[in-house]
C-alpha atoms as a PDB file:
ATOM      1  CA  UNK A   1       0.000   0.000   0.000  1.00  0.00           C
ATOM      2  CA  UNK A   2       1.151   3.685  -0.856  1.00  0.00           C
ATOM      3  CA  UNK A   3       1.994   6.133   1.306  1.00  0.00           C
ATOM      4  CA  UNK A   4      -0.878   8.288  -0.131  1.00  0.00           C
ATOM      5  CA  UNK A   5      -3.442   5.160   0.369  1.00  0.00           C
ATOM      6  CA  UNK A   6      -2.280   5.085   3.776  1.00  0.00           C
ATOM      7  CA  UNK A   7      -2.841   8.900   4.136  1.00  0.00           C
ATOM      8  CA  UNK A   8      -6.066   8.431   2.932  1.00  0.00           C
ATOM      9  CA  UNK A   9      -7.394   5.477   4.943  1.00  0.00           C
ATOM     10  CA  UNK A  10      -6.126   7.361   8.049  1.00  0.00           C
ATOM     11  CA  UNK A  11      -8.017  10.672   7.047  1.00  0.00           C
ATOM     12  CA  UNK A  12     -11.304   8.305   7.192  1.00  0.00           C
ATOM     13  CA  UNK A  13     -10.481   6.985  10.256  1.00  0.00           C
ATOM     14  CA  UNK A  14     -10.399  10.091  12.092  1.00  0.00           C
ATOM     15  CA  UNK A  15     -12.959  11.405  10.784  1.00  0.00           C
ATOM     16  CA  UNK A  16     -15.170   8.668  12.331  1.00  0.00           C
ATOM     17  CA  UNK A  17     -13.207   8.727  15.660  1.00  0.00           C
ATOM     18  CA  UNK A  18     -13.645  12.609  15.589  1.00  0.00           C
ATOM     19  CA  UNK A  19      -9.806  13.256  16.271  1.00  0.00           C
ATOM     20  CA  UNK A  20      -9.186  16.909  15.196  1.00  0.00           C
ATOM     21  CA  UNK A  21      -5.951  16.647  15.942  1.00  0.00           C
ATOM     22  CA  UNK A  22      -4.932  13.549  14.204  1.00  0.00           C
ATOM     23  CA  UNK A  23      -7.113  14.538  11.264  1.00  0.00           C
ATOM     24  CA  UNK A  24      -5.223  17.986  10.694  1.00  0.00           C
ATOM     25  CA  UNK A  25      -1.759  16.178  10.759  1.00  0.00           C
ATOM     26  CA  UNK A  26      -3.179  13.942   8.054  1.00  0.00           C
ATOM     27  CA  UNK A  27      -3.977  16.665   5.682  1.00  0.00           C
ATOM     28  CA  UNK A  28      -1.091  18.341   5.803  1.00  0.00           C
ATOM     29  CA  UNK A  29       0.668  15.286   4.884  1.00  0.00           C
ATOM     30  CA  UNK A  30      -1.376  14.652   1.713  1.00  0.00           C
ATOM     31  CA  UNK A  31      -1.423  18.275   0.977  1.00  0.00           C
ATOM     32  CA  UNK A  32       2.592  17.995   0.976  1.00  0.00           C
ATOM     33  CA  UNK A  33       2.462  15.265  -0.821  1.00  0.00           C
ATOM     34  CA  UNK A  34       0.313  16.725  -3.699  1.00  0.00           C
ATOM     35  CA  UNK A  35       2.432  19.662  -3.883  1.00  0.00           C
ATOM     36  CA  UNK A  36       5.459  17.129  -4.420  1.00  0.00           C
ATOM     37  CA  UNK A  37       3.012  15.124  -7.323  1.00  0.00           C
ATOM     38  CA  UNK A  38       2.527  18.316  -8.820  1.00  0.00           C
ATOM     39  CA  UNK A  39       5.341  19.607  -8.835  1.00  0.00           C
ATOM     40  CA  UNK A  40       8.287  20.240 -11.546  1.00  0.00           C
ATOM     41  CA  UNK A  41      10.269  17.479 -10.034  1.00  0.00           C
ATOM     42  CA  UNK A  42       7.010  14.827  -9.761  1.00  0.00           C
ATOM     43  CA  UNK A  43       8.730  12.170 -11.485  1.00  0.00           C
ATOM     44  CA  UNK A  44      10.852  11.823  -8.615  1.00  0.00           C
ATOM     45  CA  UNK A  45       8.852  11.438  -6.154  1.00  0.00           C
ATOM     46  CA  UNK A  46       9.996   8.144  -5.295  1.00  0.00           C
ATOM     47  CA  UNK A  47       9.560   6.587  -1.608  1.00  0.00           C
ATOM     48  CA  UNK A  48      12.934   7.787  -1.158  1.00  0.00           C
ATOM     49  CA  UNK A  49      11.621  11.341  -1.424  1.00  0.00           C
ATOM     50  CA  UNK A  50       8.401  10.462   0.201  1.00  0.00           C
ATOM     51  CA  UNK A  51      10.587   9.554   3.544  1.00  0.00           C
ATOM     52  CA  UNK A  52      12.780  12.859   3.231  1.00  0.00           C
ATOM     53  CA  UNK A  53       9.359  14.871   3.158  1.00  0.00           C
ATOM     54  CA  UNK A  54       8.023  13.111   6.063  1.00  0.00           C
ATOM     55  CA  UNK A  55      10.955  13.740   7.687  1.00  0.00           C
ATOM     56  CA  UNK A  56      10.899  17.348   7.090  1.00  0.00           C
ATOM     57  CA  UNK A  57       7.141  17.531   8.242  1.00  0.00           C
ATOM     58  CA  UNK A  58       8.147  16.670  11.634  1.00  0.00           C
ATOM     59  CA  UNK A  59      11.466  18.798  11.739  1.00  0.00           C
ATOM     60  CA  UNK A  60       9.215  21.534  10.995  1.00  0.00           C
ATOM     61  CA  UNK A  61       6.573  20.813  13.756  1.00  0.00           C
ATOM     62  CA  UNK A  62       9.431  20.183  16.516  1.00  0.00           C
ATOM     63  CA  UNK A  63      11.422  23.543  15.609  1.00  0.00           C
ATOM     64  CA  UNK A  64       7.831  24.975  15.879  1.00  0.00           C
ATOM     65  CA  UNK A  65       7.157  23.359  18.925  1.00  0.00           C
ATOM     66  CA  UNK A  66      10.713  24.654  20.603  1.00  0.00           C
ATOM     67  CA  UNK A  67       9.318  28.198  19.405  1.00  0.00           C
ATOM     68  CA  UNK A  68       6.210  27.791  21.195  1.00  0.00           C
ATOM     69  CA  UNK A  69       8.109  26.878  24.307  1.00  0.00           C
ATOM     70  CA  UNK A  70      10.308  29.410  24.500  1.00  0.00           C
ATOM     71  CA  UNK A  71       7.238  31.740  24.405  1.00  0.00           C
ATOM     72  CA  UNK A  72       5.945  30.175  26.976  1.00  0.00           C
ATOM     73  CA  UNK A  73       2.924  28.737  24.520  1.00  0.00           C
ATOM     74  CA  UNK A  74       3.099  25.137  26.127  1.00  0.00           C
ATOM     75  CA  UNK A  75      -0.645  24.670  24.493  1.00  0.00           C
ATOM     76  CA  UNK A  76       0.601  25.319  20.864  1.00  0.00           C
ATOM     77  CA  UNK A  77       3.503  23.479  21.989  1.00  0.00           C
ATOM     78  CA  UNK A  78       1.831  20.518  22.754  1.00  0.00           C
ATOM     79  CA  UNK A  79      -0.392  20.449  19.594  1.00  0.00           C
ATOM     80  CA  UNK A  80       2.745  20.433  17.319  1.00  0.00           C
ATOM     81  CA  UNK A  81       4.374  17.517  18.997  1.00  0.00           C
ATOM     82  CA  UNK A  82       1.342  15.674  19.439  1.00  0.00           C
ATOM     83  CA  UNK A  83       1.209  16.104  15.099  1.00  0.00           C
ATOM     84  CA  UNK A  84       4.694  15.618  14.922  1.00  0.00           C
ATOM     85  CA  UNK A  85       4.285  12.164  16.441  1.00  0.00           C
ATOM     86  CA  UNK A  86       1.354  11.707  14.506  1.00  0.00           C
ATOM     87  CA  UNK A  87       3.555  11.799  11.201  1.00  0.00           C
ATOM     88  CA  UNK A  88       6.310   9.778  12.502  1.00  0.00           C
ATOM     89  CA  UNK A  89       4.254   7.299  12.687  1.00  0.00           C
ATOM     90  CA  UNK A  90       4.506   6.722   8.716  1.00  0.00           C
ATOM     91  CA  UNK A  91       8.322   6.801   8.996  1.00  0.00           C
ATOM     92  CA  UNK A  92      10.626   3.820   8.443  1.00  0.00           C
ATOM     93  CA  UNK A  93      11.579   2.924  12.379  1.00  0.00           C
ATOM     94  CA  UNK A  94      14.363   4.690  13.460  1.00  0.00           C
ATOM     95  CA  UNK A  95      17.232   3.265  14.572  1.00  0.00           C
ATOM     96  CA  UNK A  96      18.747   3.167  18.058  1.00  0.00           C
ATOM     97  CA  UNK A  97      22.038   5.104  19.389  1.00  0.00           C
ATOM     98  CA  UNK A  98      23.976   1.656  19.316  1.00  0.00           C
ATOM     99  CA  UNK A  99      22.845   0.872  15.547  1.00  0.00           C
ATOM    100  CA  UNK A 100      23.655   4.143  14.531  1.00  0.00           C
ATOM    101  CA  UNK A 101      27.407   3.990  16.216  1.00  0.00           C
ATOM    102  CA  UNK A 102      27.756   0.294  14.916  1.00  0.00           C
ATOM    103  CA  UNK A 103      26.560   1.148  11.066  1.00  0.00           C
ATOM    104  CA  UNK A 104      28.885   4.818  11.344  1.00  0.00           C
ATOM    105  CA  UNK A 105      32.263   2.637  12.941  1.00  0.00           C
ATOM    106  CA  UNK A 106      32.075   0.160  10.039  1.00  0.00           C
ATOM    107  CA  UNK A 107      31.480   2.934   7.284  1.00  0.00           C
ATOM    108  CA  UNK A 108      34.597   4.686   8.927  1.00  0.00           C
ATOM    109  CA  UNK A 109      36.583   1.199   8.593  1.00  0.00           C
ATOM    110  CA  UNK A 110      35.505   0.516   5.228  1.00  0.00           C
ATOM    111  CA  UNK A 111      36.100   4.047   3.817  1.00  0.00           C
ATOM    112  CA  UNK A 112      39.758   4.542   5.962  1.00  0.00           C
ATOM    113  CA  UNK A 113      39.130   7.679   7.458  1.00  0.00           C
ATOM    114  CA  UNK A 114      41.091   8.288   9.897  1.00  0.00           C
ATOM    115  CA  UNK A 115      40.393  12.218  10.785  1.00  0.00           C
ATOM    116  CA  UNK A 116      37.805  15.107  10.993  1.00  0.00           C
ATOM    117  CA  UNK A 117      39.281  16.208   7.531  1.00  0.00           C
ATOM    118  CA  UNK A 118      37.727  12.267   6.114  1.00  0.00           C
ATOM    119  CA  UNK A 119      34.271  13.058   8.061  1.00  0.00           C
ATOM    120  CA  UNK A 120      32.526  14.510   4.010  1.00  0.00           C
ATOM    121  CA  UNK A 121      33.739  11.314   2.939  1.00  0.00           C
ATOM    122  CA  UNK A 122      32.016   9.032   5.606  1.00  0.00           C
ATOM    123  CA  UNK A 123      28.537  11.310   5.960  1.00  0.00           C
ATOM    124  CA  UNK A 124      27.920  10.439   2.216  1.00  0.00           C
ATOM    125  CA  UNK A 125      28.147   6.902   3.035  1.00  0.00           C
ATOM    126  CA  UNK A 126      26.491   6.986   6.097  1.00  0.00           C
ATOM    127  CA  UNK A 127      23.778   9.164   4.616  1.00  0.00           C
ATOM    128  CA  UNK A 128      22.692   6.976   1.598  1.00  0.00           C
ATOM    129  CA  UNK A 129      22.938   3.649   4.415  1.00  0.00           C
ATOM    130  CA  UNK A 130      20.978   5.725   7.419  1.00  0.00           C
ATOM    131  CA  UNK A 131      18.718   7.136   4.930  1.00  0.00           C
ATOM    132  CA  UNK A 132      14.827   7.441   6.331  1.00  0.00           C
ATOM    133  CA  UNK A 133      16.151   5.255  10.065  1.00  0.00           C
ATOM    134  CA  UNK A 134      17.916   8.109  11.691  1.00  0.00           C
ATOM    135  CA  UNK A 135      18.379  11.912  11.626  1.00  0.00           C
ATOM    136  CA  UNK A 136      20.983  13.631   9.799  1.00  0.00           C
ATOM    137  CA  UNK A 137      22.474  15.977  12.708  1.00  0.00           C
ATOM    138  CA  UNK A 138      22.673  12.828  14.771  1.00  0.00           C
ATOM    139  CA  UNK A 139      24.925  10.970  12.359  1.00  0.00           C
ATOM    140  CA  UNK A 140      27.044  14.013  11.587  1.00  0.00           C
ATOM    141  CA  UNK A 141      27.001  13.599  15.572  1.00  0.00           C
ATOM    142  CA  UNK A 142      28.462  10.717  15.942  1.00  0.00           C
ATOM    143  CA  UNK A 143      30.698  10.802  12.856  1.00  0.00           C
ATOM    144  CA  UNK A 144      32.168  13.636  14.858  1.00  0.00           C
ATOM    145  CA  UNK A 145      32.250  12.040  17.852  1.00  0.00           C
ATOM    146  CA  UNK A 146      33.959   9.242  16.728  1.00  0.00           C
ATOM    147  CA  UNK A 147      36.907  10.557  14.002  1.00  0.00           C
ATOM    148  CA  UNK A 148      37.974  12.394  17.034  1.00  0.00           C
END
């Protein structure tokens, strides 16, 4: 099943349970991903790209949320992450610290970088492997962390 049939079936589905909240998420996602279909680039809107847009949904909605916070909006605050969970629900499952460490160690053994000055090298690797299971910042992270 398609992202977008998913979409769908879960816009019906709150609509019968009556969950505002869950129902707004929902349509933002398919209106995203309509923009994407109809876009100039729409014939590469590939699952790949459908993951990356998800991804960026909920980037948006946390960075939104931290706003709200440090406003002292804990009510809009709360409504972003609760949407933001919502959409991360249709992600790939992400990967834990000790995957992430283990998958970034081996790509640093494979590709033989050795310093900080190797770490463009290993984060294209490590971004094609970790693509869609685990945030960006957090591999550049540990890539960091562990060419040091």
């Amino acid at each position: 099943m398609s992202l977008e049939q998913k979409i769908n079936d879960g816009i019906k589905a709150a609509m019968f349970a009556k969950d505002k909240i869950r129902l707004e998420s929902l349509r933002a996602v398919k209106a995203a991903i309509l923009l994407a279909k109809t876009s100039e680039n729409a014939k590469d809107f590939d699952e790949t790209a459908e993951i990356k847009m998800l991804q960026k949904l909920v980037k948006q909605r946390r960075e939104t949320a931290n706003i709200y916070i440090s406003n002292n909006r804990q009510e809009l605050a709360d409504k972003e992450l609760a949407e933001a969970d919502i959409i991360e629900e249709f992600l790939p499952k992400q990967l834990s610290e000790q995957e992430i460490e283990s998958t970034v160690k081996s790509i640093i053994e494979s590709t033989g970088a050795a310093s900080i000055k190797d770490m463009g090298k290993v984060m294209g690797v490590a971004s094609k492997q970790l693509a869609g299971k685990a945030d960006g910042k957090f591999i550049a992270d540990t890539i960091k962390k562990l060419l040091q």
